[in-house]
N, C-alpha and C. Protein backbone atom coordinates (compact mmCIF):
# COMPACT_ATOMS: atom_id res chain seq x y z
N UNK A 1 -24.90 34.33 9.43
CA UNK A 1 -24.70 34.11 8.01
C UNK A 1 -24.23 32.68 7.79
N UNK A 2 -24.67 31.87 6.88
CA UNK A 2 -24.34 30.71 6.58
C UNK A 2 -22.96 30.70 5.14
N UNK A 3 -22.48 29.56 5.26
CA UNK A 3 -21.75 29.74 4.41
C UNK A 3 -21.63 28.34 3.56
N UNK A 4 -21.53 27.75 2.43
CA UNK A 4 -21.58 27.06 1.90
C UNK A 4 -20.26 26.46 1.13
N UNK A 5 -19.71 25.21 1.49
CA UNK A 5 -18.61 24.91 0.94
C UNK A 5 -18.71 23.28 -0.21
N UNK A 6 -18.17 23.42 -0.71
CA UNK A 6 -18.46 21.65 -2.06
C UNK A 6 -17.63 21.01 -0.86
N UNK A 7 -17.50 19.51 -1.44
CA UNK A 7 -16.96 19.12 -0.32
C UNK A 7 -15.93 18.14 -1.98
N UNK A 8 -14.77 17.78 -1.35
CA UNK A 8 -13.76 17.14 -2.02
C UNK A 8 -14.13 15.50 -2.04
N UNK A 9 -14.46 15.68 -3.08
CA UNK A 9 -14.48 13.83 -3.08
C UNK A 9 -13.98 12.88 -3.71
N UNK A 10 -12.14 13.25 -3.43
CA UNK A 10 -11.37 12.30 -3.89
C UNK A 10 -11.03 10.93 -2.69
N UNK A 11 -11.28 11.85 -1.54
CA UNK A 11 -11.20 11.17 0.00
C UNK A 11 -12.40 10.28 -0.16
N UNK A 12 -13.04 10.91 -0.37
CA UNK A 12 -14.20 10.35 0.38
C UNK A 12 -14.75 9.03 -0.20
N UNK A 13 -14.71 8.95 -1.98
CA UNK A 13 -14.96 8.07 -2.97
C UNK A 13 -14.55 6.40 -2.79
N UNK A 14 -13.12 6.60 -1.36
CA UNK A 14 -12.41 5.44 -1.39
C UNK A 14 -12.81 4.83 -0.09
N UNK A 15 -13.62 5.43 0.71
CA UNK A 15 -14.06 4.81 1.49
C UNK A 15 -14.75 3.24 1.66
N UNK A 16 -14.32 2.17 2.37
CA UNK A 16 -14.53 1.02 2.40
C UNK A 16 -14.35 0.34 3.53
N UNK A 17 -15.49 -0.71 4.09
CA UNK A 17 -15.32 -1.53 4.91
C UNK A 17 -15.57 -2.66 4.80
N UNK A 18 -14.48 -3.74 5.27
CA UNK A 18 -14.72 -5.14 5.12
C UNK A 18 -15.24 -5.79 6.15
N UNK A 19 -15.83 -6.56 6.56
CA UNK A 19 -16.46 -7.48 7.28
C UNK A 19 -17.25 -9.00 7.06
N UNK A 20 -17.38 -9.34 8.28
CA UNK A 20 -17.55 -10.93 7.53
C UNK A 20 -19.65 -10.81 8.30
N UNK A 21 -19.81 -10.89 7.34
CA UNK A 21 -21.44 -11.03 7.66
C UNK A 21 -22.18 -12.79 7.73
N UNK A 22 -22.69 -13.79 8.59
CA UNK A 22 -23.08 -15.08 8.45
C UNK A 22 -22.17 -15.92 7.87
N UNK A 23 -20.93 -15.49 8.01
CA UNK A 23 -19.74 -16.83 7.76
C UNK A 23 -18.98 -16.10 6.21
N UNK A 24 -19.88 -15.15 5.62
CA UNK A 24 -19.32 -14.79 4.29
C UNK A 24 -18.30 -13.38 4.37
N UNK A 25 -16.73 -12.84 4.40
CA UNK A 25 -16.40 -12.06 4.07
C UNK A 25 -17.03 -10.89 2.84
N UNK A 26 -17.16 -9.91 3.13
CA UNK A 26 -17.74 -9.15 2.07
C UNK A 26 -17.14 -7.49 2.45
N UNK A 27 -17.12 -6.51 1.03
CA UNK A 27 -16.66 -5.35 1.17
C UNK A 27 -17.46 -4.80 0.69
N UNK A 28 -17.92 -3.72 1.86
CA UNK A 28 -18.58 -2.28 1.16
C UNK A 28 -17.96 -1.30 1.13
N UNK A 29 -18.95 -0.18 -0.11
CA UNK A 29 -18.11 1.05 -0.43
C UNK A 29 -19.23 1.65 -0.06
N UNK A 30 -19.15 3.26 -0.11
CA UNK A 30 -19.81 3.93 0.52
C UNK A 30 -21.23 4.36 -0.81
N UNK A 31 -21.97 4.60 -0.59
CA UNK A 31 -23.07 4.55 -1.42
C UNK A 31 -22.93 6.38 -2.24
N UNK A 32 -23.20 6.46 -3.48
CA UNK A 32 -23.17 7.84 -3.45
C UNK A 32 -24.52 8.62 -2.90
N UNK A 33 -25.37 7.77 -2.29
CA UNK A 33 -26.47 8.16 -1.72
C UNK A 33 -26.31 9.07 -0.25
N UNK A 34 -24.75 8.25 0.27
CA UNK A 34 -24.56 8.52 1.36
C UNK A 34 -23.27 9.28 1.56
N UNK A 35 -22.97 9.50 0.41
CA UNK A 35 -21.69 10.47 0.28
C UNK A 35 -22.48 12.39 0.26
N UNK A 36 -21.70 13.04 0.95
CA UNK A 36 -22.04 14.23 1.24
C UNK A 36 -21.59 14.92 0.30
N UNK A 37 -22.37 15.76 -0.61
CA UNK A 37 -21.49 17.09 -1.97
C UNK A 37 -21.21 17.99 -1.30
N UNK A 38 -21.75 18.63 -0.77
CA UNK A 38 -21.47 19.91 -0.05
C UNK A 38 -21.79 19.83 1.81
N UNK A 39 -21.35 20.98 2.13
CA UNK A 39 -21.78 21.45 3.81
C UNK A 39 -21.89 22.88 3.96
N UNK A 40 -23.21 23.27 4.92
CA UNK A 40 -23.05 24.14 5.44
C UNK A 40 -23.12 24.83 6.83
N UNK A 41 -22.17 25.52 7.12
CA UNK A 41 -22.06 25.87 8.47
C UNK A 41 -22.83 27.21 8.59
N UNK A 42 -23.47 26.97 10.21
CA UNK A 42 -24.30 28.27 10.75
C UNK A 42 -24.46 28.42 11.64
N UNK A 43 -24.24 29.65 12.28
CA UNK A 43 -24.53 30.35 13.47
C UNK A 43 -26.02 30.93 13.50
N UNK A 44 -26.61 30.33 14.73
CA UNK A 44 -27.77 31.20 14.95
C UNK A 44 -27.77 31.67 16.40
N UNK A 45 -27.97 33.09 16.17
CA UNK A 45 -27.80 33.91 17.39
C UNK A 45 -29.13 34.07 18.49
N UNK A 46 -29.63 33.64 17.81
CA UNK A 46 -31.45 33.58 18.20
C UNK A 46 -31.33 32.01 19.31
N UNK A 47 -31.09 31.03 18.78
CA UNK A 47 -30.51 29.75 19.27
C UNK A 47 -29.80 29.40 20.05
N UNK A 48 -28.63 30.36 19.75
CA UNK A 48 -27.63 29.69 20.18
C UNK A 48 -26.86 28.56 20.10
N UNK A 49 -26.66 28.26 18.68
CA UNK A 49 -26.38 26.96 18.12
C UNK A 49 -25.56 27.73 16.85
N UNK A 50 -24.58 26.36 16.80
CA UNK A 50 -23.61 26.26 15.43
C UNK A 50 -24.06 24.94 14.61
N UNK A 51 -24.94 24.83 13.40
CA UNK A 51 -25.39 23.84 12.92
C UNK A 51 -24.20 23.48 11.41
N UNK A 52 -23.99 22.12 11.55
CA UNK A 52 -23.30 21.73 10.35
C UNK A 52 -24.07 21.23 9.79
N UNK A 53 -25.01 21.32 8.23
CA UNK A 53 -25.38 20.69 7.48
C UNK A 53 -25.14 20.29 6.12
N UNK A 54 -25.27 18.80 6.17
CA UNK A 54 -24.63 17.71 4.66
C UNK A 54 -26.02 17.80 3.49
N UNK A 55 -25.57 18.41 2.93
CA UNK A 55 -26.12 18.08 1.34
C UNK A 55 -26.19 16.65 0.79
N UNK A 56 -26.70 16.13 0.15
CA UNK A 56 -26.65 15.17 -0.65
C UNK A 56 -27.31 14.98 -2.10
N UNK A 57 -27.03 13.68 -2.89
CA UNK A 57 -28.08 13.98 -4.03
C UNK A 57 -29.57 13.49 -3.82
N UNK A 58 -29.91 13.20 -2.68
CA UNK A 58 -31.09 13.29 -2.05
C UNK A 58 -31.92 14.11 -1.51
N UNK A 59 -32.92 14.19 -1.47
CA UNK A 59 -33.17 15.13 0.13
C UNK A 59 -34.67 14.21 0.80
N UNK A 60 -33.75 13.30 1.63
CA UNK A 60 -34.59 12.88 2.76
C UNK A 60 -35.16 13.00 3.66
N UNK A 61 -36.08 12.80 3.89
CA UNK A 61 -36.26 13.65 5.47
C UNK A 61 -35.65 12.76 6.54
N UNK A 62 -35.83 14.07 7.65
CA UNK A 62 -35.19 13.92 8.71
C UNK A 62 -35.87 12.96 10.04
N UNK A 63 -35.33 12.74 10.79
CA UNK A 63 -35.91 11.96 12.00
C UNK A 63 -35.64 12.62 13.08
N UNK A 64 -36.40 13.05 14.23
CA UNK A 64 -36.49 13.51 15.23
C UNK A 64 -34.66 13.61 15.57
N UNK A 65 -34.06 14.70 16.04
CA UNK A 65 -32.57 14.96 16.72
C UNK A 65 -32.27 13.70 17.49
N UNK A 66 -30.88 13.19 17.50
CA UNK A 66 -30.95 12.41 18.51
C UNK A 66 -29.45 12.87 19.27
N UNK A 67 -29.81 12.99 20.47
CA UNK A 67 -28.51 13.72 21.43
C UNK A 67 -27.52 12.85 21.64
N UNK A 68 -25.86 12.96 21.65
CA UNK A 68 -24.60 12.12 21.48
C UNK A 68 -23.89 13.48 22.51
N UNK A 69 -23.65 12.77 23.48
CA UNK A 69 -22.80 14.30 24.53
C UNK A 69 -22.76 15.43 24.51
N UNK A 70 -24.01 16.02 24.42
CA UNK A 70 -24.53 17.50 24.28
C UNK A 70 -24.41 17.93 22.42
N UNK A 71 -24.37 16.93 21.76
CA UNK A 71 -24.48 17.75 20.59
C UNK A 71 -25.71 16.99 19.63
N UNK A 72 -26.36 17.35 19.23
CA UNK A 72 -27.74 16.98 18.10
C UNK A 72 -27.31 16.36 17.00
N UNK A 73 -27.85 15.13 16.52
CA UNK A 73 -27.52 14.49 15.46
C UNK A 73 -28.98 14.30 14.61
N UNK A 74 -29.11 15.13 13.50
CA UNK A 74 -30.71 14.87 12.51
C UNK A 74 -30.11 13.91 11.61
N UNK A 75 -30.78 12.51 11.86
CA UNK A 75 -30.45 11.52 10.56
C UNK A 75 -31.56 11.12 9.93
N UNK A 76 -31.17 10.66 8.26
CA UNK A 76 -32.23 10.47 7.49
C UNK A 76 -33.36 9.61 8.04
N UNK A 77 -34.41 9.67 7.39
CA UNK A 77 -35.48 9.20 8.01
C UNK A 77 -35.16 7.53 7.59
N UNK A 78 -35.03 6.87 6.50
CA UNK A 78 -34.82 5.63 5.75
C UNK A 78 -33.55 5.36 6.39
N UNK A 79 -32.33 6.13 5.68
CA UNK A 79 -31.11 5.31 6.11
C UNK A 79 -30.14 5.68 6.96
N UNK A 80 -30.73 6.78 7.93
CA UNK A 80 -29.54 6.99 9.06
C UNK A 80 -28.42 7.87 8.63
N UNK A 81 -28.53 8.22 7.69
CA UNK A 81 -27.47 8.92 7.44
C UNK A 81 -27.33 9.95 7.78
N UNK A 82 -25.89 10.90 8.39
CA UNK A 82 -26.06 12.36 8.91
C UNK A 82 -27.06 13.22 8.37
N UNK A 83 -27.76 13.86 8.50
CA UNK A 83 -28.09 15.17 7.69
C UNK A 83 -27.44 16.31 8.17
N UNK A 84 -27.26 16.86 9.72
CA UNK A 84 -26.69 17.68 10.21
C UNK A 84 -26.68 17.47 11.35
N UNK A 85 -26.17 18.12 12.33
CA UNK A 85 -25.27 18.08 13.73
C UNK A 85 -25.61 19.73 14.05
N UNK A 86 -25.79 19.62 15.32
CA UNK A 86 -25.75 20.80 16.06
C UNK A 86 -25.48 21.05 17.35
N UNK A 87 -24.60 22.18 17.60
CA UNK A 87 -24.34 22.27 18.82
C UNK A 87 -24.60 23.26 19.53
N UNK A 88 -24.69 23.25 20.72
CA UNK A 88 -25.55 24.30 21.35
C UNK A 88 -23.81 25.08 21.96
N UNK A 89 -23.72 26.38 21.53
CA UNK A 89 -23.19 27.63 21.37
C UNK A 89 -22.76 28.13 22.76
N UNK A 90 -24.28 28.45 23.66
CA UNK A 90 -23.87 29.12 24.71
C UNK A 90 -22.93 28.58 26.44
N UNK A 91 -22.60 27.35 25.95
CA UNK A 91 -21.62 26.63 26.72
C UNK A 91 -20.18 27.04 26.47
N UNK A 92 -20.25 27.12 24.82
CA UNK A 92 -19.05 27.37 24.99
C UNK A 92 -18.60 28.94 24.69
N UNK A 93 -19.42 29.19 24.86
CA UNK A 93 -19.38 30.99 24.62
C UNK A 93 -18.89 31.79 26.48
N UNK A 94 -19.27 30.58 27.33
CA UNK A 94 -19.00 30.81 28.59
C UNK A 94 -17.68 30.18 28.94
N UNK A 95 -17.16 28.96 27.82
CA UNK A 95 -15.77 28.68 28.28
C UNK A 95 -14.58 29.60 27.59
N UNK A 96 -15.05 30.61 26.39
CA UNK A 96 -13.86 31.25 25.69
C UNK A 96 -13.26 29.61 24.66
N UNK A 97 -14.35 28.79 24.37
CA UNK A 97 -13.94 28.36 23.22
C UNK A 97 -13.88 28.35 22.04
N UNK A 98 -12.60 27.78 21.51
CA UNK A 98 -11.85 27.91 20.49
C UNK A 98 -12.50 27.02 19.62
N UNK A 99 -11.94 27.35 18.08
CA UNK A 99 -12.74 25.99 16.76
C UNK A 99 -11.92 24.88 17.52
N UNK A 100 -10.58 24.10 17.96
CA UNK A 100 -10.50 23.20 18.09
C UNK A 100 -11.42 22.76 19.24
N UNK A 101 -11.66 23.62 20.48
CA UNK A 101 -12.90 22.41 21.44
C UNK A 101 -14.71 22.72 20.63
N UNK A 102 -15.07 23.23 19.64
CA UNK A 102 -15.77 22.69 18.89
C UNK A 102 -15.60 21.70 18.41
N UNK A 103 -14.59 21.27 17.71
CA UNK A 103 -14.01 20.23 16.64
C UNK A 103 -14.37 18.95 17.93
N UNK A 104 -13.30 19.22 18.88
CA UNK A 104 -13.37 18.20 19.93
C UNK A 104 -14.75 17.17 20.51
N UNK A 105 -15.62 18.54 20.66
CA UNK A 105 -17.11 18.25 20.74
C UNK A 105 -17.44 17.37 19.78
N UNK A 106 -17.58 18.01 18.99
CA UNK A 106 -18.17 17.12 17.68
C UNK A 106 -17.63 15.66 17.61
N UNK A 107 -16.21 15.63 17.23
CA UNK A 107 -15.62 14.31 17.28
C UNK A 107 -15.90 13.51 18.21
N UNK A 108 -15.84 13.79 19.88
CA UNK A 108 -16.26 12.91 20.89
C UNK A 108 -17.90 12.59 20.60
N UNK A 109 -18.82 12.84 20.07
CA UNK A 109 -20.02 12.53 19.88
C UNK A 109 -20.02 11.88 18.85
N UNK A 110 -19.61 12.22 18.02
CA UNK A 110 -19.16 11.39 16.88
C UNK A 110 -18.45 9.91 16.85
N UNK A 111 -17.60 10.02 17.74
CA UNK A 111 -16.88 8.68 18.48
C UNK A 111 -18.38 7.62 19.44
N UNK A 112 -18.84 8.48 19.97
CA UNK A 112 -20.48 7.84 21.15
C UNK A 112 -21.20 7.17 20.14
N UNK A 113 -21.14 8.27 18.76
CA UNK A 113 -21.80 7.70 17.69
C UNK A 113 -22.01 6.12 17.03
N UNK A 114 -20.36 6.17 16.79
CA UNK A 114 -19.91 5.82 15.81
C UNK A 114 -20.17 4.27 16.88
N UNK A 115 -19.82 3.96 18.03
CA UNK A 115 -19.63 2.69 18.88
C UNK A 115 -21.35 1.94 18.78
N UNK A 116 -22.40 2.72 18.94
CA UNK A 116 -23.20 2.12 18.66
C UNK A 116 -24.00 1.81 17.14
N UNK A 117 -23.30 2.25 16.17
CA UNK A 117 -23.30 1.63 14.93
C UNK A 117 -22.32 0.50 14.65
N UNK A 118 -21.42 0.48 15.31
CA UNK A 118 -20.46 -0.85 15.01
C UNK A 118 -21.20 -1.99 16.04
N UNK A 119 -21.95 -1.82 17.12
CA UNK A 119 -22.73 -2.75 17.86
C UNK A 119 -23.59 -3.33 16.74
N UNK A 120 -24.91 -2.03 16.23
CA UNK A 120 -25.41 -2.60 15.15
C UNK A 120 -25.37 -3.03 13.93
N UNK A 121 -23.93 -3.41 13.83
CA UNK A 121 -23.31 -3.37 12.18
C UNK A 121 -24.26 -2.89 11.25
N UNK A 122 -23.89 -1.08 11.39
CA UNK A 122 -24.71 -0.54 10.35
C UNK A 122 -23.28 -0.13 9.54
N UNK A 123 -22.80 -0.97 8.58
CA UNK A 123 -21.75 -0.65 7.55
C UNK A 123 -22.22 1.11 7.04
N UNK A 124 -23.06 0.77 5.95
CA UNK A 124 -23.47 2.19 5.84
C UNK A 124 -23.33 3.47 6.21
N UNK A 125 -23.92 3.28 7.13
CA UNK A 125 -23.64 4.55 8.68
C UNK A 125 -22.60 4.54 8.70
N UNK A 126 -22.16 4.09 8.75
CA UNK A 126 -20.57 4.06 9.54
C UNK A 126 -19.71 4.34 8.21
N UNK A 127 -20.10 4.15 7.22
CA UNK A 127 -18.94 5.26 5.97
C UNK A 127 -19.43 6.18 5.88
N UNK A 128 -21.10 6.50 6.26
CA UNK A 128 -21.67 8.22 6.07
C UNK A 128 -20.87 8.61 6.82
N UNK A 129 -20.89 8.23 7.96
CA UNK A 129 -20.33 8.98 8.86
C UNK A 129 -18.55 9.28 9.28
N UNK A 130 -18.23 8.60 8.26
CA UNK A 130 -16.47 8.29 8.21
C UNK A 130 -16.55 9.73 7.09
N UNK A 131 -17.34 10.04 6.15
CA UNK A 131 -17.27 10.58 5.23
C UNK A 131 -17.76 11.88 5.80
N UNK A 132 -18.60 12.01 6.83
CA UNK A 132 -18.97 13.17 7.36
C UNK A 132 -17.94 13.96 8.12
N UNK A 133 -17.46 12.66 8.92
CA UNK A 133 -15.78 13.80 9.74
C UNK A 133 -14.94 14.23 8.99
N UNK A 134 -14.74 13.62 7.71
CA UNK A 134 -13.61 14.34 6.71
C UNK A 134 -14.31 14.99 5.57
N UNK A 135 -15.50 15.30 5.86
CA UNK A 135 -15.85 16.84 5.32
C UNK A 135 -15.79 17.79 6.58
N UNK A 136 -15.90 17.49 7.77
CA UNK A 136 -16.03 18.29 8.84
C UNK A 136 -14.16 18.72 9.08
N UNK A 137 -13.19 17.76 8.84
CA UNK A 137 -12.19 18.06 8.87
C UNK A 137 -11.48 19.21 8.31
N UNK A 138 -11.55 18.84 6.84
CA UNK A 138 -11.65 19.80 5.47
C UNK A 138 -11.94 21.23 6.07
N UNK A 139 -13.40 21.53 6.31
CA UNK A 139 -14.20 22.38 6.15
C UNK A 139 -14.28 23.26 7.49
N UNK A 140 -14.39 22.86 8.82
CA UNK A 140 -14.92 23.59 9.50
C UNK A 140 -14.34 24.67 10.36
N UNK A 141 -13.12 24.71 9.65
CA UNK A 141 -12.41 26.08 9.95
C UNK A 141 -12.97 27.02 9.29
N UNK A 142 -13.29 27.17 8.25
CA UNK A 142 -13.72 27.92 7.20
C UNK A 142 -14.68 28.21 7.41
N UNK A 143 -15.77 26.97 7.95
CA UNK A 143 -17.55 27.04 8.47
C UNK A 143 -17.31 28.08 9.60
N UNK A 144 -16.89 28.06 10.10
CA UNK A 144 -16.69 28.51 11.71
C UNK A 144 -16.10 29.91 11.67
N UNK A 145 -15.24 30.55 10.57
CA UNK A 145 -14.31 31.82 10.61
C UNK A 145 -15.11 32.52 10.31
N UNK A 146 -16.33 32.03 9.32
CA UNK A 146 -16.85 33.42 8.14
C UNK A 146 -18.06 33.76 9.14
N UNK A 147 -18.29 33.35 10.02
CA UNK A 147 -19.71 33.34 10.94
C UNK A 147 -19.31 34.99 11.44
């Protein structure tokens, strides 16, 4: 069963990064393109996977999964942005894990993530994705209980 949560976007609205691009200081904010409204979490038993997926006021397509330490990352086809994350289930169904070494998972891939977007100074990315862990923060106790 999936479950569907809004996502709070008083956090998320203030998101900003400064950097100096060709000698010029400059600040970005996060695009509402790339700000997430909602998430939903899902178990598939068929799979064996727990998928988190971000809503937006878009719907882009996706680009082929791309793997970050055993967990699936679908980003937009144009701008990279999360669409959803997935993790494959039956690993940790053999360790007796808990939502925090889900959480853990996620975040350490998320961290693998996040290092090669600051290589490519993808500003962007890198507030989707600042904005994606603190809907994942928020939320994925809740994603994860009602399953």
């Amino acid at each position: 069963m999936a479950i569907y949560r809004w996502v709070n976007m008083e956090r998320i609205r203030s998101l900003r990064r400064k950097a100096k691009m060709d000698g010029v200081q400059i600040e970005v904010e996060i695009s509402p393109y790339h700000t997430p409204q909602g998430v939903t979490g899902a178990y598939s038993a068929e799979r064996k996977t727990f998928s988190i997926t971000f809503d937006y006021i878009d719907d882009e397509p996706g680009k082929p999964a791309q793997e970050e330490d055993g967990v699936w990352f679908v980003e937009g086809q144009f701008t990279g942005k999360i669409l959803s994350i997935e993790l494959p289930t039956h690993e940790l169904e053999k360790e007796g894990a808990s939502l925090i070494e889900l959480k853990t998972r996620v975040k350490r891939a998320l961290k693998t993530r996040l290092a090669d977007l600051k290589l490519n100074q993808r500003l962007d990315q890198e507030l989707n994705q600042e904005a994606a862990e603190e809907v994942i923060d928020q939320n994925l106790g809740e994603l994860v209980d009602a399953q």
